[in-house]
C-alpha atoms as a PDB file:
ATOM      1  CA  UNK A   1     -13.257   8.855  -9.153  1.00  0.00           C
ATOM      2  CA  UNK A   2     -13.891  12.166 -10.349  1.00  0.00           C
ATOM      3  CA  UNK A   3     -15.646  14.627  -7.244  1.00  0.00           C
ATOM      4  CA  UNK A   4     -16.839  18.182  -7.048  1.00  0.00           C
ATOM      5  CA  UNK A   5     -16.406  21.144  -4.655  1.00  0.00           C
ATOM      6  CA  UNK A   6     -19.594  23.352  -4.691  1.00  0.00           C
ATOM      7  CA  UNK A   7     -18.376  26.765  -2.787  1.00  0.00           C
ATOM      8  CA  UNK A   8     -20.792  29.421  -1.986  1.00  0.00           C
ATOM      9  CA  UNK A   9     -19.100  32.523  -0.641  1.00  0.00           C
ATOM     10  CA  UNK A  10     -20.934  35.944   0.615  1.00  0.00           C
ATOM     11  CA  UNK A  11     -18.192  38.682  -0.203  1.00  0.00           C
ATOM     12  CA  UNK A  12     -18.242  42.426   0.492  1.00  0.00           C
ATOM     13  CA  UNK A  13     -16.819  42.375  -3.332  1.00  0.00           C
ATOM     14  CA  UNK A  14     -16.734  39.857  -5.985  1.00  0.00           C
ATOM     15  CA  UNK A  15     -13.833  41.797  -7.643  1.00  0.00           C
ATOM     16  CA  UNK A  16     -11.469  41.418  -4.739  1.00  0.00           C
ATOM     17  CA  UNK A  17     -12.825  37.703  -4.337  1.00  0.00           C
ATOM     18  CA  UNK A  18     -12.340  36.676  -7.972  1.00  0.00           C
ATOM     19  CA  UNK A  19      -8.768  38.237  -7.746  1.00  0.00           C
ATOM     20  CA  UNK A  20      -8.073  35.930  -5.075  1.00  0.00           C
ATOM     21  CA  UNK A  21      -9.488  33.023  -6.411  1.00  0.00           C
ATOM     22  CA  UNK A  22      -7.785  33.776  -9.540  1.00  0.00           C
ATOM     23  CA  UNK A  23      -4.313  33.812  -8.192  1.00  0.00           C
ATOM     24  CA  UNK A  24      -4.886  30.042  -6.442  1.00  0.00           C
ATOM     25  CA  UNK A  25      -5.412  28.677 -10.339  1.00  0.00           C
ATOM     26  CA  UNK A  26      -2.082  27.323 -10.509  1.00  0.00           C
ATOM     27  CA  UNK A  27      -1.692  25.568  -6.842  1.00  0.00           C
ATOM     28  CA  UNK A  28      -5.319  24.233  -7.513  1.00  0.00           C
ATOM     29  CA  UNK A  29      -4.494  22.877 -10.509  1.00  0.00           C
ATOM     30  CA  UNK A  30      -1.558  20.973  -8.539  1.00  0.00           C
ATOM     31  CA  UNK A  31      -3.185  19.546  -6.260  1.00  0.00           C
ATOM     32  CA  UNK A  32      -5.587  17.946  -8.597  1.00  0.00           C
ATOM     33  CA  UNK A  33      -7.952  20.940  -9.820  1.00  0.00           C
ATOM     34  CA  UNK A  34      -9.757  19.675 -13.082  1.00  0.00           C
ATOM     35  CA  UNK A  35     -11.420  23.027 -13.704  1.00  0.00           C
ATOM     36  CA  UNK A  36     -14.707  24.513 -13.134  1.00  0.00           C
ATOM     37  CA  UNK A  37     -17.626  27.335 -13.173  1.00  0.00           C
ATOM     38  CA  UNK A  38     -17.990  30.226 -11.345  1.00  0.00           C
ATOM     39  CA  UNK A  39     -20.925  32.640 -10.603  1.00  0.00           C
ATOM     40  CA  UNK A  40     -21.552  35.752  -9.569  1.00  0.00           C
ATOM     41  CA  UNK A  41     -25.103  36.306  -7.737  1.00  0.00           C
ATOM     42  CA  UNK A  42     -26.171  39.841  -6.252  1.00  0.00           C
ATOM     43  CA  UNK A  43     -29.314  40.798  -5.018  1.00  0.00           C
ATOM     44  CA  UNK A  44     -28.008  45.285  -4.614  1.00  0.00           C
ATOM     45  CA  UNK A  45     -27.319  44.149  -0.796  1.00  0.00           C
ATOM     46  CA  UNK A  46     -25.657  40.927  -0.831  1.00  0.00           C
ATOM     47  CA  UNK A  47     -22.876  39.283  -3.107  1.00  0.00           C
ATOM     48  CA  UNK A  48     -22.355  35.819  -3.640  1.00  0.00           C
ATOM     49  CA  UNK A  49     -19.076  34.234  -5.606  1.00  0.00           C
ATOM     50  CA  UNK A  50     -20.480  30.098  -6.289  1.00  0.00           C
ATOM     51  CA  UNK A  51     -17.207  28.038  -7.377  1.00  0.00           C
ATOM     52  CA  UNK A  52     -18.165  24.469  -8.855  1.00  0.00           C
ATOM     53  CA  UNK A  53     -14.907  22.991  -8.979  1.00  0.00           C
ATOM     54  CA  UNK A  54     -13.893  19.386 -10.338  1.00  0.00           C
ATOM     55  CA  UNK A  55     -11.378  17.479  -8.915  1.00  0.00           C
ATOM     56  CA  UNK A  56      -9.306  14.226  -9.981  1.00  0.00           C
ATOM     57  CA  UNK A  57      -9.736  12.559  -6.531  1.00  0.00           C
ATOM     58  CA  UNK A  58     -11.404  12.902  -3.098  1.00  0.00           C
ATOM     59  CA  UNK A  59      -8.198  12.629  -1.648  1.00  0.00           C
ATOM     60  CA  UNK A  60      -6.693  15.295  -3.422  1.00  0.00           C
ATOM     61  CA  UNK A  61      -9.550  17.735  -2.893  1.00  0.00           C
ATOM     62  CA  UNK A  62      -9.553  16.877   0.462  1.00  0.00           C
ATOM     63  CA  UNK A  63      -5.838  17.387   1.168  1.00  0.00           C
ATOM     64  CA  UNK A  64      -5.888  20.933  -0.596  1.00  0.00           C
ATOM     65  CA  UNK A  65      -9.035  21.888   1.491  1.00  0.00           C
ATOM     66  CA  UNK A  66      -6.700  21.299   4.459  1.00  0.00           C
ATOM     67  CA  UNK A  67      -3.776  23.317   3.161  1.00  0.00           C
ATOM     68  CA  UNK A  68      -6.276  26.498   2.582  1.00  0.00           C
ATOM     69  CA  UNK A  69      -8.958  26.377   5.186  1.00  0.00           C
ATOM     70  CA  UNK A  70      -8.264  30.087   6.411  1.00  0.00           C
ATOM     71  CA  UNK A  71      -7.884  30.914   2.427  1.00  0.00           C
ATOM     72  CA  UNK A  72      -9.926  31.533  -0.427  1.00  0.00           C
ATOM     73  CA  UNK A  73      -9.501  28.251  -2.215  1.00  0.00           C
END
């Protein structure tokens, strides 16, 4: 069954964030990454990256959760 991540980050800068989260595309995509949406919020003060993410499994998500819990996923 298909299941989805919903990420809301507050970041200092969505640049360095989304350069991050860009270079994960590939080991998301092996552990089961369908693809997704993300946003950009800012309010002048605070900065918000929102990931939607898809994912083949709950498993899978779950397993690469575990592998990156001190990492931008």
């Amino acid at each position: 069954m298909t299941v989805y991540l919903l990420g809301i980050h507050l970041v200092e800068s969505y640049e360095t964030w989304e350069e991050v989260f860009n270079s994960r595309v590939e080991a998301r995509r092996l552990a089961g990454c369908l693809g997704g949406t993300i946003y950009h919020e800012s309010d002048g003060k605070t900065q918000r990256a929102i990931a939607l993410l898809k994912w083949d499994n709950r498993k899978n998500l779950e397993d690469f959760l575990e592998t990156v819990k001190t990492k931008p996923f």
